[in-house]
C-alpha atoms as a PDB file:
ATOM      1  CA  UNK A   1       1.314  11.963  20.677  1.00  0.00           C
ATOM      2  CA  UNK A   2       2.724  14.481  17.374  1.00  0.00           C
ATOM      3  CA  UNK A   3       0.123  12.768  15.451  1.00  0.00           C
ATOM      4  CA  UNK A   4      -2.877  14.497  15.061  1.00  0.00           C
ATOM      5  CA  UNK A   5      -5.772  11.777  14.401  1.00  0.00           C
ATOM      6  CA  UNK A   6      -9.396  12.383  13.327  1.00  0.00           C
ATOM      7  CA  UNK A   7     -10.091   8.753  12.866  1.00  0.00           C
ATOM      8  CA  UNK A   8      -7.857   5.615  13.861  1.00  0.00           C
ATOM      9  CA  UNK A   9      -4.830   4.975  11.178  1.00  0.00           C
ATOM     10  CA  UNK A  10      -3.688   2.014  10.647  1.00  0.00           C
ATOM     11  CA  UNK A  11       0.246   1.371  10.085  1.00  0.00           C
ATOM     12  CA  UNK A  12       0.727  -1.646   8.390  1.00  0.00           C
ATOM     13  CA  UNK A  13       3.254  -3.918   6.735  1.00  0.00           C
ATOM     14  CA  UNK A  14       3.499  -6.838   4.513  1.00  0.00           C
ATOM     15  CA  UNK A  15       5.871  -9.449   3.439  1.00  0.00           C
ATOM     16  CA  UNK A  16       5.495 -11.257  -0.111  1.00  0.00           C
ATOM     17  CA  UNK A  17       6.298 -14.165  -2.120  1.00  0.00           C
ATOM     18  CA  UNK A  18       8.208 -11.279  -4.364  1.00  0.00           C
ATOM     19  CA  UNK A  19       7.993  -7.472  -5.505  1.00  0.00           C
ATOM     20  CA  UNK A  20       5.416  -8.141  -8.291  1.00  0.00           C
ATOM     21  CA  UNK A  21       2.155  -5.924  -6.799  1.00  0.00           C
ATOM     22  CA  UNK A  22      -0.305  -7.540  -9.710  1.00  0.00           C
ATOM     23  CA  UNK A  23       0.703 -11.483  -8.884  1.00  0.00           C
ATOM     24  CA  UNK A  24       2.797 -11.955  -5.843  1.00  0.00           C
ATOM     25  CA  UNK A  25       1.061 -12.651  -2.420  1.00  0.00           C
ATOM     26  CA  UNK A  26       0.975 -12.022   1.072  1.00  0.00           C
ATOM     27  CA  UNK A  27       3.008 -14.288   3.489  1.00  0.00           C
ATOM     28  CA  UNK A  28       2.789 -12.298   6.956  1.00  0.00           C
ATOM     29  CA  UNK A  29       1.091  -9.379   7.331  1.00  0.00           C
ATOM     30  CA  UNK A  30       1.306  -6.656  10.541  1.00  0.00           C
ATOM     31  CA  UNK A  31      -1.070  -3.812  11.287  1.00  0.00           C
ATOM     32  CA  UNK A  32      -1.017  -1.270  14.272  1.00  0.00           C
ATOM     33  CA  UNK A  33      -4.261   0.522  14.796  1.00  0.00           C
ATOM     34  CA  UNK A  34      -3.347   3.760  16.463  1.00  0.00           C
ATOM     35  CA  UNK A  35      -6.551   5.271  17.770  1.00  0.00           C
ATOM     36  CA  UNK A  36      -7.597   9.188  18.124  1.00  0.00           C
ATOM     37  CA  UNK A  37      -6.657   8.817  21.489  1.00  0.00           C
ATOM     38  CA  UNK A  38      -3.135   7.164  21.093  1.00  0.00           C
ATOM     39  CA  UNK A  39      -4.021   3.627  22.351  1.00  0.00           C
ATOM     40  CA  UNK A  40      -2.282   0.804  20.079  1.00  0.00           C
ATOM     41  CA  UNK A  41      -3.432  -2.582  18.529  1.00  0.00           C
ATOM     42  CA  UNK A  42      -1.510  -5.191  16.554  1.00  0.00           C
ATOM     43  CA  UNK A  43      -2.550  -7.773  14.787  1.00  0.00           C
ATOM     44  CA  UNK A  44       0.438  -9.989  13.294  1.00  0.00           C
ATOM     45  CA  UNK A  45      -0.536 -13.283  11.287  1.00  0.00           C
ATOM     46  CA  UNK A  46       1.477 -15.411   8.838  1.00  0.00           C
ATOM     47  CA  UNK A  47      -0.334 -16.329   5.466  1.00  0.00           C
ATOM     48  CA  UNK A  48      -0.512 -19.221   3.222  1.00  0.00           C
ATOM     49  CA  UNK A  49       0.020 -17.352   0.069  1.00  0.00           C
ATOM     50  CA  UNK A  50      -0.865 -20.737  -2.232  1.00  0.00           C
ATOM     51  CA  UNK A  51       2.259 -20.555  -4.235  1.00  0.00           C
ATOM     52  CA  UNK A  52       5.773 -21.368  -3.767  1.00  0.00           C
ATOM     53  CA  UNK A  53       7.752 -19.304  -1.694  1.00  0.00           C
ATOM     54  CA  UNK A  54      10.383 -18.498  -3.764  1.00  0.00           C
ATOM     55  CA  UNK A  55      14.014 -18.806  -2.144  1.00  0.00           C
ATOM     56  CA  UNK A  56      15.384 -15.529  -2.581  1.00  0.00           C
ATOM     57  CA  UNK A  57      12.361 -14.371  -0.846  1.00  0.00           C
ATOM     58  CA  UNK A  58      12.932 -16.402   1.932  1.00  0.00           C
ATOM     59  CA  UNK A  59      16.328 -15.009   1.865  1.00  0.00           C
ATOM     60  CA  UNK A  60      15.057 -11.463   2.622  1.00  0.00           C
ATOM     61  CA  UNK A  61      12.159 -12.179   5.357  1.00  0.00           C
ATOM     62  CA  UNK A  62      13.233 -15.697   6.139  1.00  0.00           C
ATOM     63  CA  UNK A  63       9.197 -16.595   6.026  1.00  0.00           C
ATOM     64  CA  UNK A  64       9.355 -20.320   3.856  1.00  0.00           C
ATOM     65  CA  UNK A  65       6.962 -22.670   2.588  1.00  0.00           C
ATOM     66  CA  UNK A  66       6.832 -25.128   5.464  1.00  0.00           C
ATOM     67  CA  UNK A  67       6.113 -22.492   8.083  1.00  0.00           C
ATOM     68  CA  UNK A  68       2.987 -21.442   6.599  1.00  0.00           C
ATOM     69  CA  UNK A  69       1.955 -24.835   5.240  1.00  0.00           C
ATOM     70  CA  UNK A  70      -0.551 -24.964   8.187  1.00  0.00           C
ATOM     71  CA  UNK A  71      -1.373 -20.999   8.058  1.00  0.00           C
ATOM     72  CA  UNK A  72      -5.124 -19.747   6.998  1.00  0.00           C
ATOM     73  CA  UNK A  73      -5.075 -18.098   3.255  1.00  0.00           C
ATOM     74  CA  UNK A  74      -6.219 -14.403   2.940  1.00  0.00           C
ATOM     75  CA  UNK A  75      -9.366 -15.221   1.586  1.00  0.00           C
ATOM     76  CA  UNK A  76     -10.278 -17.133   4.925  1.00  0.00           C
ATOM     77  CA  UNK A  77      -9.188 -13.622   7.114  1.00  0.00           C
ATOM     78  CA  UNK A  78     -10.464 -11.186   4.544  1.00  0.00           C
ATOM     79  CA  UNK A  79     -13.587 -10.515   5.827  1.00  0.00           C
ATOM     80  CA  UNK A  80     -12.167 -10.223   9.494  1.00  0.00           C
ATOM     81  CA  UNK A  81      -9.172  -7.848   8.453  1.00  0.00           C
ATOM     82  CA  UNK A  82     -11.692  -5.776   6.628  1.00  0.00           C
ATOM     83  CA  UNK A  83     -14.138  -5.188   9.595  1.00  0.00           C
ATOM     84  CA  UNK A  84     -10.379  -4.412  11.205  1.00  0.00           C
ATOM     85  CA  UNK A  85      -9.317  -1.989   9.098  1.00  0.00           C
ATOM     86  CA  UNK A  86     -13.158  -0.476   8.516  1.00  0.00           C
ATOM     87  CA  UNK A  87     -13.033   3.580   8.722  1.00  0.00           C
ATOM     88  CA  UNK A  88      -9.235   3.925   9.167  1.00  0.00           C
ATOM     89  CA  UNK A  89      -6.430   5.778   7.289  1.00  0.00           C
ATOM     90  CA  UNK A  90      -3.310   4.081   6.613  1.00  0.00           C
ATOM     91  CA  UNK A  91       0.378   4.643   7.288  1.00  0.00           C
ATOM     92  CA  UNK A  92       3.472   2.688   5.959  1.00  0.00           C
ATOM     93  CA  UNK A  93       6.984   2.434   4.532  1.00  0.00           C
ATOM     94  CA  UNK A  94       7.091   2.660   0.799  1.00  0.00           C
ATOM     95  CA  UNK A  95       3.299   1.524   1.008  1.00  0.00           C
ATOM     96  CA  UNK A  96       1.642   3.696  -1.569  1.00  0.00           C
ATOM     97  CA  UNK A  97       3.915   2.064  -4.294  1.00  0.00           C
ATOM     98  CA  UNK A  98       3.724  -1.570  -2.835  1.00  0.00           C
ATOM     99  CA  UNK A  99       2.379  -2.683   0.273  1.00  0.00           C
ATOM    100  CA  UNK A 100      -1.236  -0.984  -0.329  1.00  0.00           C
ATOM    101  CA  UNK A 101      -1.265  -2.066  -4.284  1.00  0.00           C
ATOM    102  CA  UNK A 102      -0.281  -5.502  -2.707  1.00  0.00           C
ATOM    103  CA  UNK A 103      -2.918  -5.709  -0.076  1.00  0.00           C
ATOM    104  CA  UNK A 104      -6.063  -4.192  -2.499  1.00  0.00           C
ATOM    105  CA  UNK A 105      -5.477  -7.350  -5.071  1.00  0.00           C
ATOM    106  CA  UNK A 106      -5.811  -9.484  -2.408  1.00  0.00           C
ATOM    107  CA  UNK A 107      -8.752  -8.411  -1.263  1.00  0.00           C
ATOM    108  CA  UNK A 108     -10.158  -7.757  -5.110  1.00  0.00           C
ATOM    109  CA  UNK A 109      -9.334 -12.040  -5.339  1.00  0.00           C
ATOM    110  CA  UNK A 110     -10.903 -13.061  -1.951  1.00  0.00           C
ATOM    111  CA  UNK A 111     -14.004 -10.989  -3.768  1.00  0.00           C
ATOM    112  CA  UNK A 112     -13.871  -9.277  -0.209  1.00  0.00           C
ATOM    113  CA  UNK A 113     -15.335  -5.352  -1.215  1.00  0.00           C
ATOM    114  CA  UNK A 114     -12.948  -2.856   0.806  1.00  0.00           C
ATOM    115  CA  UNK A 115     -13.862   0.866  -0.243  1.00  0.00           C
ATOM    116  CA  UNK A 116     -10.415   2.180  -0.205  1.00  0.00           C
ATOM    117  CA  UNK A 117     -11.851   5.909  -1.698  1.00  0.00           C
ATOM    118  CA  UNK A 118     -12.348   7.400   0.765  1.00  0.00           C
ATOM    119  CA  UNK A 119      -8.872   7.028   2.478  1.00  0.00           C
ATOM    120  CA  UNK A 120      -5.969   8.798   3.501  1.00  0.00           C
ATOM    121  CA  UNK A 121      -2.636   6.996   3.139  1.00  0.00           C
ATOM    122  CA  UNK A 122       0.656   8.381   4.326  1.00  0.00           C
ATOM    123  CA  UNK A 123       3.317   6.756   3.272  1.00  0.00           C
ATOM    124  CA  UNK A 124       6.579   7.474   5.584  1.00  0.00           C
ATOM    125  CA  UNK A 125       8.942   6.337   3.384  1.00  0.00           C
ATOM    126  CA  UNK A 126       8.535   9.313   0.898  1.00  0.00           C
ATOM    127  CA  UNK A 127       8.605  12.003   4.202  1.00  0.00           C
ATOM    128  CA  UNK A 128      11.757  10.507   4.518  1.00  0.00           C
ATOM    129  CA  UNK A 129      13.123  10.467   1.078  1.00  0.00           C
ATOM    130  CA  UNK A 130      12.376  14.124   0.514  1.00  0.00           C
ATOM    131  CA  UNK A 131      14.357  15.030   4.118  1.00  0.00           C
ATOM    132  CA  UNK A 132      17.194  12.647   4.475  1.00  0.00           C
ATOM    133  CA  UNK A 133      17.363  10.237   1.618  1.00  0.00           C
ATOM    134  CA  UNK A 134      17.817   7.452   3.420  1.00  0.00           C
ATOM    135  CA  UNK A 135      16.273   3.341   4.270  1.00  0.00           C
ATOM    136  CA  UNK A 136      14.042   2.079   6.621  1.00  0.00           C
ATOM    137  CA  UNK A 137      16.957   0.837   9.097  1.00  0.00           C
ATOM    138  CA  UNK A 138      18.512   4.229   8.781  1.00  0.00           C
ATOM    139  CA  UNK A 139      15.508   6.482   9.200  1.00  0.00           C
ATOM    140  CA  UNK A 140      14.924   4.836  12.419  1.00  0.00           C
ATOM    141  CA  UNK A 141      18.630   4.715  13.299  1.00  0.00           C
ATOM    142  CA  UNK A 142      18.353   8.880  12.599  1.00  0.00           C
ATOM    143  CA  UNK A 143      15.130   9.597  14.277  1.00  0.00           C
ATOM    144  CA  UNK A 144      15.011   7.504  16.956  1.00  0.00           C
ATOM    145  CA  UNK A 145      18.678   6.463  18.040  1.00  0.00           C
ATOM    146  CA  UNK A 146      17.758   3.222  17.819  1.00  0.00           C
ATOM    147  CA  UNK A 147      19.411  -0.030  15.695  1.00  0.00           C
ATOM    148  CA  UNK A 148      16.107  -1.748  14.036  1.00  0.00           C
ATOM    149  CA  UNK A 149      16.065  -5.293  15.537  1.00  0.00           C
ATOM    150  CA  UNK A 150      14.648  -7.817  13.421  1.00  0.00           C
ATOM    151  CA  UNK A 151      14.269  -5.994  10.520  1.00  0.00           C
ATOM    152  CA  UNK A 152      11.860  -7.322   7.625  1.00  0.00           C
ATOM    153  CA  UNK A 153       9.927  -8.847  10.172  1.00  0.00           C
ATOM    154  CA  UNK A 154       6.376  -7.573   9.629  1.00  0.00           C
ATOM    155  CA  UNK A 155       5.831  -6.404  12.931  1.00  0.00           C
ATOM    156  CA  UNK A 156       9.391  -4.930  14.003  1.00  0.00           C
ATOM    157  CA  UNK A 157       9.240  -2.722  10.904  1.00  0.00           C
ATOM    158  CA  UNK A 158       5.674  -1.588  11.200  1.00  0.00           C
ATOM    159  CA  UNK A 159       6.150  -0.334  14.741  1.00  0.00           C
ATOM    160  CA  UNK A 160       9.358   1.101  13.718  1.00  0.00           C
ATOM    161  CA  UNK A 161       7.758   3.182  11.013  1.00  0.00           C
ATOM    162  CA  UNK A 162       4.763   4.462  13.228  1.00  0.00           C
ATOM    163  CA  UNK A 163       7.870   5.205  15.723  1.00  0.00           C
ATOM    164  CA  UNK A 164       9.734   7.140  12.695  1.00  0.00           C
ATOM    165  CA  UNK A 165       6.258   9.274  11.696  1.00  0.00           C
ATOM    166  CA  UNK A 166       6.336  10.258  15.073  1.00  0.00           C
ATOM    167  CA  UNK A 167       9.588  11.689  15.512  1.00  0.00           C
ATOM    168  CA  UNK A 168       9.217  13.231  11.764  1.00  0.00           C
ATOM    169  CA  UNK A 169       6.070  15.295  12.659  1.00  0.00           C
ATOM    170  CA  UNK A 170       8.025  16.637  15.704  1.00  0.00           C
ATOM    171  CA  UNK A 171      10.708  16.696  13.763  1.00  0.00           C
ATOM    172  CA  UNK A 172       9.390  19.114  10.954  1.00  0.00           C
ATOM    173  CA  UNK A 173       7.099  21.627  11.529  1.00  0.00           C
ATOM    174  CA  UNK A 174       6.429  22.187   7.600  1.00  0.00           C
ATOM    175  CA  UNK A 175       5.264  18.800   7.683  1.00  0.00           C
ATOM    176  CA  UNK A 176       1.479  18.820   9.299  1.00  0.00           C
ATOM    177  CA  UNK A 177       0.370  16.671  11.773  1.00  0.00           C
ATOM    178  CA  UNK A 178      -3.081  15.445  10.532  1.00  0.00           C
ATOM    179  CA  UNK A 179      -3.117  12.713   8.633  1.00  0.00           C
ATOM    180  CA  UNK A 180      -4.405  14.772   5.837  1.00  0.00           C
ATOM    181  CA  UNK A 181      -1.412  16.904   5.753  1.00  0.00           C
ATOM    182  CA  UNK A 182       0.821  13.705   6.379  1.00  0.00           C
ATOM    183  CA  UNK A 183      -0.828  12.189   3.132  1.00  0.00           C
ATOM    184  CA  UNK A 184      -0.918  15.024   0.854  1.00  0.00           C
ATOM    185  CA  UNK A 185       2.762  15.398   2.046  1.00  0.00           C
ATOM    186  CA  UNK A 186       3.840  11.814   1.288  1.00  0.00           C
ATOM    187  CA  UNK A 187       1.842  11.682  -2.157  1.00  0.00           C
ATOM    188  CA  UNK A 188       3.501  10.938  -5.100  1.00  0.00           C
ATOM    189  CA  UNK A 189       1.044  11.995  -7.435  1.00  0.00           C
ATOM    190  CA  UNK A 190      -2.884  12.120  -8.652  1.00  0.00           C
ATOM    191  CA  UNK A 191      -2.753   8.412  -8.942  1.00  0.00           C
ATOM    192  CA  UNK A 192      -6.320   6.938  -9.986  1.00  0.00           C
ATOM    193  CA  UNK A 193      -5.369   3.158  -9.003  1.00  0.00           C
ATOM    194  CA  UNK A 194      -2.744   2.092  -6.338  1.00  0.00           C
ATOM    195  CA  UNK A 195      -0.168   0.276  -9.244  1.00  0.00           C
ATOM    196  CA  UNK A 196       0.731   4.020 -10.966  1.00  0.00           C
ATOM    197  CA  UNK A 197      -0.749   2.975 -14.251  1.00  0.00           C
ATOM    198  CA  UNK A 198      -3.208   5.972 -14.237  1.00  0.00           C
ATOM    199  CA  UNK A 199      -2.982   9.122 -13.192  1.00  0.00           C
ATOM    200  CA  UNK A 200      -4.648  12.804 -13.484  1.00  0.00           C
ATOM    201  CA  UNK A 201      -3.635  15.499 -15.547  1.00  0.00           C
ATOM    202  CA  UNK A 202      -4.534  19.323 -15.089  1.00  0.00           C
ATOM    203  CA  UNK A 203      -7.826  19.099 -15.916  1.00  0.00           C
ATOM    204  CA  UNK A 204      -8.553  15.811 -13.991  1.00  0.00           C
ATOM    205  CA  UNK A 205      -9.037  13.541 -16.893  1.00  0.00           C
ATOM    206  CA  UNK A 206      -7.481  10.304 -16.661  1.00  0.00           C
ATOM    207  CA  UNK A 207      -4.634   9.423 -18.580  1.00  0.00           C
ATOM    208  CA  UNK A 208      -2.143   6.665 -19.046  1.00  0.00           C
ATOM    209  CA  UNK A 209       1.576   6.581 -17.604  1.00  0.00           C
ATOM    210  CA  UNK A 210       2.858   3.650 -19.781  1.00  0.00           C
ATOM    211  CA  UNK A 211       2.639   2.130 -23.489  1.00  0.00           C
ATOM    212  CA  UNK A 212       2.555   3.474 -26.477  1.00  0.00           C
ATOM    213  CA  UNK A 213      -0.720   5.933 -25.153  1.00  0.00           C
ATOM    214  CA  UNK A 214       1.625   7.165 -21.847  1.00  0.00           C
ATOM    215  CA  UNK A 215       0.308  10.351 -21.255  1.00  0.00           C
ATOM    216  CA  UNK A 216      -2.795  10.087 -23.619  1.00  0.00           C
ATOM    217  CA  UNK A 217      -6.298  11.129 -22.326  1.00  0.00           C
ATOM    218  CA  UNK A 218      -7.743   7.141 -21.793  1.00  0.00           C
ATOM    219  CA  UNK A 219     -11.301   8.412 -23.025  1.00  0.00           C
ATOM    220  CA  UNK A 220      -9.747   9.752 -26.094  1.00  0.00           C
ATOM    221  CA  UNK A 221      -7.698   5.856 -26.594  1.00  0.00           C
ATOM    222  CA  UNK A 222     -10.677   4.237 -26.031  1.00  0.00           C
ATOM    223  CA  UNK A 223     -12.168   6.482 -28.801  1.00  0.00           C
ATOM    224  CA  UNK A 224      -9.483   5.836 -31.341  1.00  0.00           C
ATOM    225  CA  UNK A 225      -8.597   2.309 -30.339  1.00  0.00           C
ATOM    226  CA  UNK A 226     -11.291   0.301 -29.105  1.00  0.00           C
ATOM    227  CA  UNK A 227      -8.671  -2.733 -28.807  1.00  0.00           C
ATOM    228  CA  UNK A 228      -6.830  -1.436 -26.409  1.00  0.00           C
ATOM    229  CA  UNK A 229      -9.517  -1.741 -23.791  1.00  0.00           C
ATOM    230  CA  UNK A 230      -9.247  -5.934 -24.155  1.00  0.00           C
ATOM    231  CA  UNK A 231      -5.508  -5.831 -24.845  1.00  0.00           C
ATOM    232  CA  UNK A 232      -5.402  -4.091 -20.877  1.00  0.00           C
ATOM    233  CA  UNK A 233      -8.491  -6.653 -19.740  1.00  0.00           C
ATOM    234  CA  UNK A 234      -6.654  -9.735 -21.247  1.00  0.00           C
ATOM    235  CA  UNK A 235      -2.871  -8.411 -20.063  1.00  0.00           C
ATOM    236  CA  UNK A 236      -0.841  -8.738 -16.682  1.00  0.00           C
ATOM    237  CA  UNK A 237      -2.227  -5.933 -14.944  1.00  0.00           C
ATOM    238  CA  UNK A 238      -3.348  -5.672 -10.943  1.00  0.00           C
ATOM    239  CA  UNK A 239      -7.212  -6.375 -10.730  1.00  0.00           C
ATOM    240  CA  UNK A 240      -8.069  -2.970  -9.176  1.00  0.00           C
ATOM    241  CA  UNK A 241      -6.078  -1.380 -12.674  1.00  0.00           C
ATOM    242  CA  UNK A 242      -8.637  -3.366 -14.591  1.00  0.00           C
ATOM    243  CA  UNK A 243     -11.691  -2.565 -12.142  1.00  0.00           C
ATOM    244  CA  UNK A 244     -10.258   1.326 -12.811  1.00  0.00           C
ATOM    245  CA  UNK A 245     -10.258   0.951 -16.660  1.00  0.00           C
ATOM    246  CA  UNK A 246     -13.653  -1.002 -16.879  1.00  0.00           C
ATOM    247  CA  UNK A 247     -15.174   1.806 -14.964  1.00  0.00           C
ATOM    248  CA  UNK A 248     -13.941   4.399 -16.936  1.00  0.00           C
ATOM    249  CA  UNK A 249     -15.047   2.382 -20.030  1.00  0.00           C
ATOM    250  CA  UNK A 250     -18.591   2.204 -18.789  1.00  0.00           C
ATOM    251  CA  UNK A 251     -18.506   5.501 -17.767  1.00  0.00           C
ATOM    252  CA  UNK A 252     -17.971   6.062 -21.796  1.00  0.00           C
ATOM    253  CA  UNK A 253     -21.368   4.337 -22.520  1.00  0.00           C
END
């Protein structure tokens, strides 16, 4: 095995009701638990997400409403996939900017406390981006030699990605092969909640990436324009954005 593990990771994918990481839900979810000695578990379940199914998302994973009519919701596996995923890292495809944003709000709704902190997440997709600029289907077309069968199903294109960050860490040796190297690899940025609405600057303070304040020290906001607090509270943002804000906020006090 390339991958150098101090602690199990867990590779994981999901597939949605849609692309919107503050309100869409999970419909099927797959996770491979890679332990520090190589040895592999998956766990693949379908999900009543509680809403419609709309069609073109049906379209892409071919998951509909009537074949998870009968499924559990997350909030009735939360506390199972938690002790699961307790004390790994996580690896995925394009999962920093959706699939891990996706999976905290669900676990922020099922009120289901998951200490993400003190994780390392690698996301594969952007390893690949930076060396060959290419999809998922490709990427493992390119580093394995093999077509992707069933691809967007949960579980074909969660082993395929573990499969990919394999042959990438062999592949390049500027790389690492921890999965601290891996994730400070993959990062995208000093992000201080999954969704990209905060981030650090150089002297660690947080600061806003959007609005009318993008780039604007949030204590300093808060300062000048108490209002803007609620307007966040009261707006469309993911829950753990909110839980970020409100601590910040109270941090103020």
């Amino acid at each position: 095995m390339n991958l150098k593990l101090k602690r199990p990771i867990i590779f994981f994918d999901l597939e949605t009701t849609g692309v919107d990481t503050a309100n869409d839900r999970i419909v099927e979810i797959s996770m491979v638990k890679v332990d520090v000695d190589g040895t592999k578990s998956v766990k693949t379940r379908r999900i009543n997400p509680e809403m419609h199914i709309p069609e073109v998302a049906t379209a892409v994973h071919g998951i509909s409403d009537e074949d998870v009519k009968d499924e559990p919701t997350f909030r009735q596996i939360a506390k199972s996939l938690a002790a699961f995923i307790e004390g790994c890292d996580f690896g995925g495809f394009n999962s920093n900017r959706f699939d891990l944003p996706v999976l905290v709000e669900e676990f922020m709704r099922a009120g289901v406390d998951v200490d993400f902190s003190r994780r390392k997440f690698v996301d594969v997709q952007t390893i690949f981006h930076r060396k060959e600029q290419r999809t998922l289907v490709a990427a493992y077309k390119f580093y394995c030699d093999k077509d992707l069968e069933n691809a967007h199903s949960a579980e074909a294109d969660t082993m395929a990605t573990y499969e990919v960050l394999e042959a990438q860490i062999e592949r390049y040796g500027d790389i690492g092969s921890t999965v601290e190297e891996l994730a400070e690899f993959s990062s995208t940025g000093a992000f201080v909640d999954f969704a990209g609405r905060l981030s650090l600057n150089d002297k660690g303070e947080e600061i806003f990436t959007f609005g009318k304040y993008k780039g604007r020290v949030v204590e300093d906001v808060f300062k000048s324009d108490p209002s803007y607090y609620s307007w966040i509270m009261n707006g469309d943002f993911p829950l753990y954005t909110k839980k970020k804000i409100t601590e910040i906020r109270l941090r103020m006090k």
